[in-house]
C-alpha atoms as a PDB file:
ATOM      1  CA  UNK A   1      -0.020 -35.619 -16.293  1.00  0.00           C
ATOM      2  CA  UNK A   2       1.856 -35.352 -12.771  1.00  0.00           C
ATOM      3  CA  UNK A   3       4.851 -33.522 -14.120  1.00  0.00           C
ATOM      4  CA  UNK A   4       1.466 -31.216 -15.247  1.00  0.00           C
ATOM      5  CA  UNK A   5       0.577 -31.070 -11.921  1.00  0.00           C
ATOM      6  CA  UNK A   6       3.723 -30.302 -10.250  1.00  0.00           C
ATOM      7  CA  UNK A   7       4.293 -27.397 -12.392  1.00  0.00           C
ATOM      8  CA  UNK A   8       0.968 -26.145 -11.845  1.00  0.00           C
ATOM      9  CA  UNK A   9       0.854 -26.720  -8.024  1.00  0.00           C
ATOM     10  CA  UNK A  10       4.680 -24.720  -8.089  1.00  0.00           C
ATOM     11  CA  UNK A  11       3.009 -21.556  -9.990  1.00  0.00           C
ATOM     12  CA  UNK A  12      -0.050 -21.762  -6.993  1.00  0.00           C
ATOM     13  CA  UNK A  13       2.589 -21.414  -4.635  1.00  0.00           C
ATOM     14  CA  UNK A  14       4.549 -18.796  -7.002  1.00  0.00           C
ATOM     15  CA  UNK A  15       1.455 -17.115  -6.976  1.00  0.00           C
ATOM     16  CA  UNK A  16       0.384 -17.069  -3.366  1.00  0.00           C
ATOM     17  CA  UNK A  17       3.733 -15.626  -2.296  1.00  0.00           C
ATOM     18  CA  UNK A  18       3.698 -12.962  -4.987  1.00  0.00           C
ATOM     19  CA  UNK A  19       0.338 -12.015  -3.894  1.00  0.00           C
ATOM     20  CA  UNK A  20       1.604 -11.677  -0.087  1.00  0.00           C
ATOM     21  CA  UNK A  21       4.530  -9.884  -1.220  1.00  0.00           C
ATOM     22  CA  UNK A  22       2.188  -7.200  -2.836  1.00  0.00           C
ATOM     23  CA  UNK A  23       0.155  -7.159   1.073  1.00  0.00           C
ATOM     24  CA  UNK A  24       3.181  -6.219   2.311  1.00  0.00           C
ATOM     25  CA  UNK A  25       4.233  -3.494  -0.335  1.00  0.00           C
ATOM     26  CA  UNK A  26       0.835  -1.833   0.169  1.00  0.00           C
ATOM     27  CA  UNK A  27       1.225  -2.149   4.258  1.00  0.00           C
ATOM     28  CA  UNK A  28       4.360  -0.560   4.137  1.00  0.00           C
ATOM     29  CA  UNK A  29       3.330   2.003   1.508  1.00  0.00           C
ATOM     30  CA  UNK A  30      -0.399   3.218   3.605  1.00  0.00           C
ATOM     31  CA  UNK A  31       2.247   2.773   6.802  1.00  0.00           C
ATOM     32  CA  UNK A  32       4.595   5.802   4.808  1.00  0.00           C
ATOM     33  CA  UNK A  33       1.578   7.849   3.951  1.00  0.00           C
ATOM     34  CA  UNK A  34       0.330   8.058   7.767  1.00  0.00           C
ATOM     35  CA  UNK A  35       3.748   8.705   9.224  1.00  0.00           C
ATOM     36  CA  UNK A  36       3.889  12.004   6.398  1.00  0.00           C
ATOM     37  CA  UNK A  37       0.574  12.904   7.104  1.00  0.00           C
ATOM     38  CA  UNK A  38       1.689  12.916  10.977  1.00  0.00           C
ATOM     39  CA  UNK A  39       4.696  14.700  10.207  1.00  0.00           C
ATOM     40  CA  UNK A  40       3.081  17.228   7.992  1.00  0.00           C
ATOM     41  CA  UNK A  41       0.251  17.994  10.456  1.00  0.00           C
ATOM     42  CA  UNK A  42       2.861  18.204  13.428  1.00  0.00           C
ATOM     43  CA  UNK A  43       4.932  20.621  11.486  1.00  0.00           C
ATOM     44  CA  UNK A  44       1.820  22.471  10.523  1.00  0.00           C
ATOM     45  CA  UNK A  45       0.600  23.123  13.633  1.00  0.00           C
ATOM     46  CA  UNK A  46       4.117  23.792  14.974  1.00  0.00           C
ATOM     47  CA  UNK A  47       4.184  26.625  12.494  1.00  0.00           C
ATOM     48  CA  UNK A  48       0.454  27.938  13.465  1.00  0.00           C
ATOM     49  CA  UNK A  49       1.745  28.244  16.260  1.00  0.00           C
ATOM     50  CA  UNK A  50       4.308  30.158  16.105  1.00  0.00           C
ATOM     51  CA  UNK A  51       2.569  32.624  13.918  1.00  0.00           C
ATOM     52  CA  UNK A  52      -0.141  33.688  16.584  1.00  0.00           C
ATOM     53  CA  UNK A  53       2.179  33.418  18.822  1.00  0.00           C
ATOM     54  CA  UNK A  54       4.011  35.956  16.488  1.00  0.00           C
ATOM     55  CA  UNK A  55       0.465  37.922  16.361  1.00  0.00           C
ATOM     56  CA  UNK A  56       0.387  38.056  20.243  1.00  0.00           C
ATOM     57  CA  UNK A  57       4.337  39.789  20.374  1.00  0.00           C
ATOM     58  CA  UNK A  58       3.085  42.430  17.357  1.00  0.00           C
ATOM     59  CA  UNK A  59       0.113  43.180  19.542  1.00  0.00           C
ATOM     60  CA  UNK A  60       2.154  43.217  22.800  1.00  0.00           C
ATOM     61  CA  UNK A  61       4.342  45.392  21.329  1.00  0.00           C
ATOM     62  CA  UNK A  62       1.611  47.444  19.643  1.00  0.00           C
ATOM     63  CA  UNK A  63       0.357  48.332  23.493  1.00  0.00           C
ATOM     64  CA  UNK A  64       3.715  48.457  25.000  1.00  0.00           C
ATOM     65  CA  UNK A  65       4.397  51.725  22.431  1.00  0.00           C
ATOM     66  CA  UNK A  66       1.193  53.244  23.135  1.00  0.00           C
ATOM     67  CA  UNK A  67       1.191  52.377  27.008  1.00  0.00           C
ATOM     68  CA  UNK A  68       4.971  53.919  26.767  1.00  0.00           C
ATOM     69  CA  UNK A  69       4.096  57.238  24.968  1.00  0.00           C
ATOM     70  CA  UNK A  70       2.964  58.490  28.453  1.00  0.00           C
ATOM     71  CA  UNK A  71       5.996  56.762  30.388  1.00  0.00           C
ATOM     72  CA  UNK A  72       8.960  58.287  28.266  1.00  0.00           C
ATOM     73  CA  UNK A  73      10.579  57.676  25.215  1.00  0.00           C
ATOM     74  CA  UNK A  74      13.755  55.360  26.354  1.00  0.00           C
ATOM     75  CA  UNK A  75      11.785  52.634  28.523  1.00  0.00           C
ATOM     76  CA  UNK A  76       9.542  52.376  24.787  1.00  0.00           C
ATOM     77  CA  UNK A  77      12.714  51.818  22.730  1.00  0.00           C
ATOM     78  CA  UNK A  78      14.350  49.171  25.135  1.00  0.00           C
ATOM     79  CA  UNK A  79      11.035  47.004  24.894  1.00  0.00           C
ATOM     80  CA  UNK A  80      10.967  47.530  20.861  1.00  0.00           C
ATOM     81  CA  UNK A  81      14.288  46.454  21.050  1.00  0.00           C
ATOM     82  CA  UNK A  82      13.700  43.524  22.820  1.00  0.00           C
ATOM     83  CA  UNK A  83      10.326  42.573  21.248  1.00  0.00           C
ATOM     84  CA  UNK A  84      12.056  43.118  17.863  1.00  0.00           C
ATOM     85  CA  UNK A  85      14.475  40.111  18.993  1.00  0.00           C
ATOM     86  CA  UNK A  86      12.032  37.858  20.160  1.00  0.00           C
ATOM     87  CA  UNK A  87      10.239  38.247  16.360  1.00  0.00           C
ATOM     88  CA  UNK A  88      13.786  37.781  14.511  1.00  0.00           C
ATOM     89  CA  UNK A  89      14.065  34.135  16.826  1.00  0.00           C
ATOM     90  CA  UNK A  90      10.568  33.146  15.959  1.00  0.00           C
ATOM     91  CA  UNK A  91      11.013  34.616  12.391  1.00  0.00           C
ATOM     92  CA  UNK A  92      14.706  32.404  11.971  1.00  0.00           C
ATOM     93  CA  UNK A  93      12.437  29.056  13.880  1.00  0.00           C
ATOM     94  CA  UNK A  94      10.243  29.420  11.421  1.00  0.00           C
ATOM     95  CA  UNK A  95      12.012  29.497   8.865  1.00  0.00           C
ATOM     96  CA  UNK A  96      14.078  26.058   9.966  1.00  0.00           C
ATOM     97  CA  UNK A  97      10.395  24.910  10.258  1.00  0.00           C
ATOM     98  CA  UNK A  98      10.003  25.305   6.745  1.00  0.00           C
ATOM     99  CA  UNK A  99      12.706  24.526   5.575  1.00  0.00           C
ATOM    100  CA  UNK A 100      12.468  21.242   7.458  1.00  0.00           C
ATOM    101  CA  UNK A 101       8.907  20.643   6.183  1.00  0.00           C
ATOM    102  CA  UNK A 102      10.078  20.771   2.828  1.00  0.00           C
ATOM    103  CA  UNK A 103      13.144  18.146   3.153  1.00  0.00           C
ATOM    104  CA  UNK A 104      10.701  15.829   4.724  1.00  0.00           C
ATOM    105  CA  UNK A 105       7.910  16.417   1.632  1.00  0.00           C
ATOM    106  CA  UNK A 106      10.797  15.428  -0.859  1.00  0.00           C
ATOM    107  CA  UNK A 107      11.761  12.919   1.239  1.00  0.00           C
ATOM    108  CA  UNK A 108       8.455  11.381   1.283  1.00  0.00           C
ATOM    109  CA  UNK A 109       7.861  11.661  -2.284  1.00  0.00           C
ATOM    110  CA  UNK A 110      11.054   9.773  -2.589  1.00  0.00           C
ATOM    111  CA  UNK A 111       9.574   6.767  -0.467  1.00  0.00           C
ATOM    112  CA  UNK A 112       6.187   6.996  -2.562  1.00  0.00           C
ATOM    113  CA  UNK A 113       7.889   6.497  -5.361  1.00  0.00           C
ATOM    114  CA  UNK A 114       9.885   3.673  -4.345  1.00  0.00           C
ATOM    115  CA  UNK A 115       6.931   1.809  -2.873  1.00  0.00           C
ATOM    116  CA  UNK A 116       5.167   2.744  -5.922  1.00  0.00           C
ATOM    117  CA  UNK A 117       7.905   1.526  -8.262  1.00  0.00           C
ATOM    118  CA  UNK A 118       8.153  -1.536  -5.993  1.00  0.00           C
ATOM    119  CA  UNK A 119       4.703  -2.610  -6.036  1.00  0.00           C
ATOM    120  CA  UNK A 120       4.334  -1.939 -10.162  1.00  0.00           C
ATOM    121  CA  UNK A 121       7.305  -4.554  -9.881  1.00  0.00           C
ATOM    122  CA  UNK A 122       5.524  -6.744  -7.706  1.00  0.00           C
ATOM    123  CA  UNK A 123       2.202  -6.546  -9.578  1.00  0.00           C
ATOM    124  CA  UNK A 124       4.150  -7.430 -12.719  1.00  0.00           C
ATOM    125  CA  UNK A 125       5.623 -10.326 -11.454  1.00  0.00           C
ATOM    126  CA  UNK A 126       2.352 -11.462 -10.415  1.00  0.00           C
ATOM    127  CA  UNK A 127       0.595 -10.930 -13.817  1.00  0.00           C
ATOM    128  CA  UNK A 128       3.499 -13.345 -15.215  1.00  0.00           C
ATOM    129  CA  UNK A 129       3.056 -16.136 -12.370  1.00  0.00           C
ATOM    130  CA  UNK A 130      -0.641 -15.588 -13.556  1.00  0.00           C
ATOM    131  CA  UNK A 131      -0.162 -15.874 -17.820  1.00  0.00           C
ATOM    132  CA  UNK A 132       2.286 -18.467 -16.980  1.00  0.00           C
ATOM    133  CA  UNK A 133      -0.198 -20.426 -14.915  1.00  0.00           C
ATOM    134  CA  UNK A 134      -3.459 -20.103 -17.254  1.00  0.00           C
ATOM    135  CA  UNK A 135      -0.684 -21.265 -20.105  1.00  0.00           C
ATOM    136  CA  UNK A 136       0.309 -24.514 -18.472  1.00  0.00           C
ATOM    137  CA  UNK A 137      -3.025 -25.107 -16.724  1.00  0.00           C
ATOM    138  CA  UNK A 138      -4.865 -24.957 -20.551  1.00  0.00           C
ATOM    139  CA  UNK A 139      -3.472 -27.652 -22.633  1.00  0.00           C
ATOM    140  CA  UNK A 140      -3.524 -29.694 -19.267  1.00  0.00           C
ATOM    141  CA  UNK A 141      -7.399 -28.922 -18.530  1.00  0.00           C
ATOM    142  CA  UNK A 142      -8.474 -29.730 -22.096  1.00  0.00           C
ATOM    143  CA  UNK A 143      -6.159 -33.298 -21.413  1.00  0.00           C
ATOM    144  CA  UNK A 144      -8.453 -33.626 -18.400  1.00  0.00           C
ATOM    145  CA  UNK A 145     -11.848 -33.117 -19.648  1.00  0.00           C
ATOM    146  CA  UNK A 146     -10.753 -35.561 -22.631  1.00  0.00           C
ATOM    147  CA  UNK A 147      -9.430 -38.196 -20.265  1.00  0.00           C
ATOM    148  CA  UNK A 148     -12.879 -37.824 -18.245  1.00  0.00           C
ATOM    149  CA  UNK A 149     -15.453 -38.361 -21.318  1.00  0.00           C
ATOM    150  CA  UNK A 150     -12.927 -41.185 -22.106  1.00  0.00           C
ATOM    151  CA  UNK A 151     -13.803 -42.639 -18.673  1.00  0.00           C
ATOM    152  CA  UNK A 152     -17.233 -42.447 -18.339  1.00  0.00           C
ATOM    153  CA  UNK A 153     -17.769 -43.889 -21.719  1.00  0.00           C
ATOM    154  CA  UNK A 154     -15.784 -46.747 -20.454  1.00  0.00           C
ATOM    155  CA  UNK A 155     -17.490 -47.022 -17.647  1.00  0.00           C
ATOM    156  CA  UNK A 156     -20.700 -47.085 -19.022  1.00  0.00           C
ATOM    157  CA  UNK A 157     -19.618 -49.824 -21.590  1.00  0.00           C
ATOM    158  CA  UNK A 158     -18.596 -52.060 -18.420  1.00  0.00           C
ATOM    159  CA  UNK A 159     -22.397 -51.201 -17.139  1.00  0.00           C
ATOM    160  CA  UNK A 160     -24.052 -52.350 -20.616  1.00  0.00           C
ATOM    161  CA  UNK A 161     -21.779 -55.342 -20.683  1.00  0.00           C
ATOM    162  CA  UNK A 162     -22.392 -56.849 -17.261  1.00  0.00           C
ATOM    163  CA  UNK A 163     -26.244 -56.354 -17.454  1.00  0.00           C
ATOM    164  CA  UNK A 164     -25.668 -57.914 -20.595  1.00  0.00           C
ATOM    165  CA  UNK A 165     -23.930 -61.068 -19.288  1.00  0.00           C
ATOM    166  CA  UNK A 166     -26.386 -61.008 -16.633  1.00  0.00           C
ATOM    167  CA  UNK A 167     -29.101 -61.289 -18.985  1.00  0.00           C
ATOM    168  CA  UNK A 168     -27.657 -64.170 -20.663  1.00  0.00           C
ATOM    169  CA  UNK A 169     -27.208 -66.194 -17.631  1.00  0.00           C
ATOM    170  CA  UNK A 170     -30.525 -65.807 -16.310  1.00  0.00           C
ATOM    171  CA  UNK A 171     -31.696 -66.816 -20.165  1.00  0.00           C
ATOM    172  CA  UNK A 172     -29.246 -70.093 -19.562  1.00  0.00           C
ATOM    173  CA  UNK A 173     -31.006 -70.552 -16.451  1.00  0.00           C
ATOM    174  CA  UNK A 174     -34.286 -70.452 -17.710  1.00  0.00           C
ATOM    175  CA  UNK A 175     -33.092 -73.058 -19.964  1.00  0.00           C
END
């Protein structure tokens, strides 16, 4: 019955510590999803801003020809020229923007999946602790509920017989 015991009282604390193991898997896991949906909304806005910004030059540049119509033809070509750069940088910074959106979405998925994985490894592991557990705990519960009845009947056999003796000496008594 004790080495019963033991074993069970080793798969509670098998148990505890796989269940604390799977807190920490899903911390770090809701942890990874907030830091991509930071990273993801920084880049987004990073990249709305860029495109009105983008808007603003092509309407800039959209007043600068018609303002320079009237003024002469060269000054009008030197600011095309010149807004035409500043779109090809923004264009190019966008483009990195992207491109570094998308290495940090496969890079996330990455992490998901390990965390994931992790976790279905963790929950696993628990289930076993758990089968394991409910496998030695049965036989050993039955043994216990057994050992019990066994008990009380005694117990209440003890009862009968004292009142019992008690009865006969106070019929000696009486004698």
């Amino acid at each position: 019955m004790t080495a019963n015991y033991t074993k069970s009282k080793s798969l509670l604390v098998n148990l505890k510590k796989s269940r604390k193991e799977q807190d920490v898997i899903g911390a770090h896991f809701h942890g990874a999803n907030d830091a991509y949906a930071k990273q993801v909304s920084c880049s987004q806005e990073s990249e709305s801003k860029l495109q009105a910004r983008q808007s603003y030059l092509d309407e800039d540049l959209a007043s600068n020809i018609s303002a320079q119509h009237s003024d002469g033809a060269d000054d009008c070509f030197l600011k095309t020229v010149s807004n035409g750069l500043n779109e090809q940088i923004l264009f190019r910074h966008l483009a990195s923007l992207r491109s570094f959106l998308g290495e940090l979405k496969v890079g996330q998925v990455k992490e998901i999946a390990n965390l994931r994985k992790s976790s279905a490894a963790a929950e696993q592991k628990l289930a076993g602790n758990v089968n394991s557990f409910v496998l030695d705990i049965g036989p050993t519960d039955g043994q216990v509920v057994s050992e019990l009845a066994r008990a009380d009947k005694a117990s209440k056999r003890m009862l009968h017989y004292k009142m019992h003796r008690l009865q006969l000496k106070e019929e000696q008594q009486c004698k």
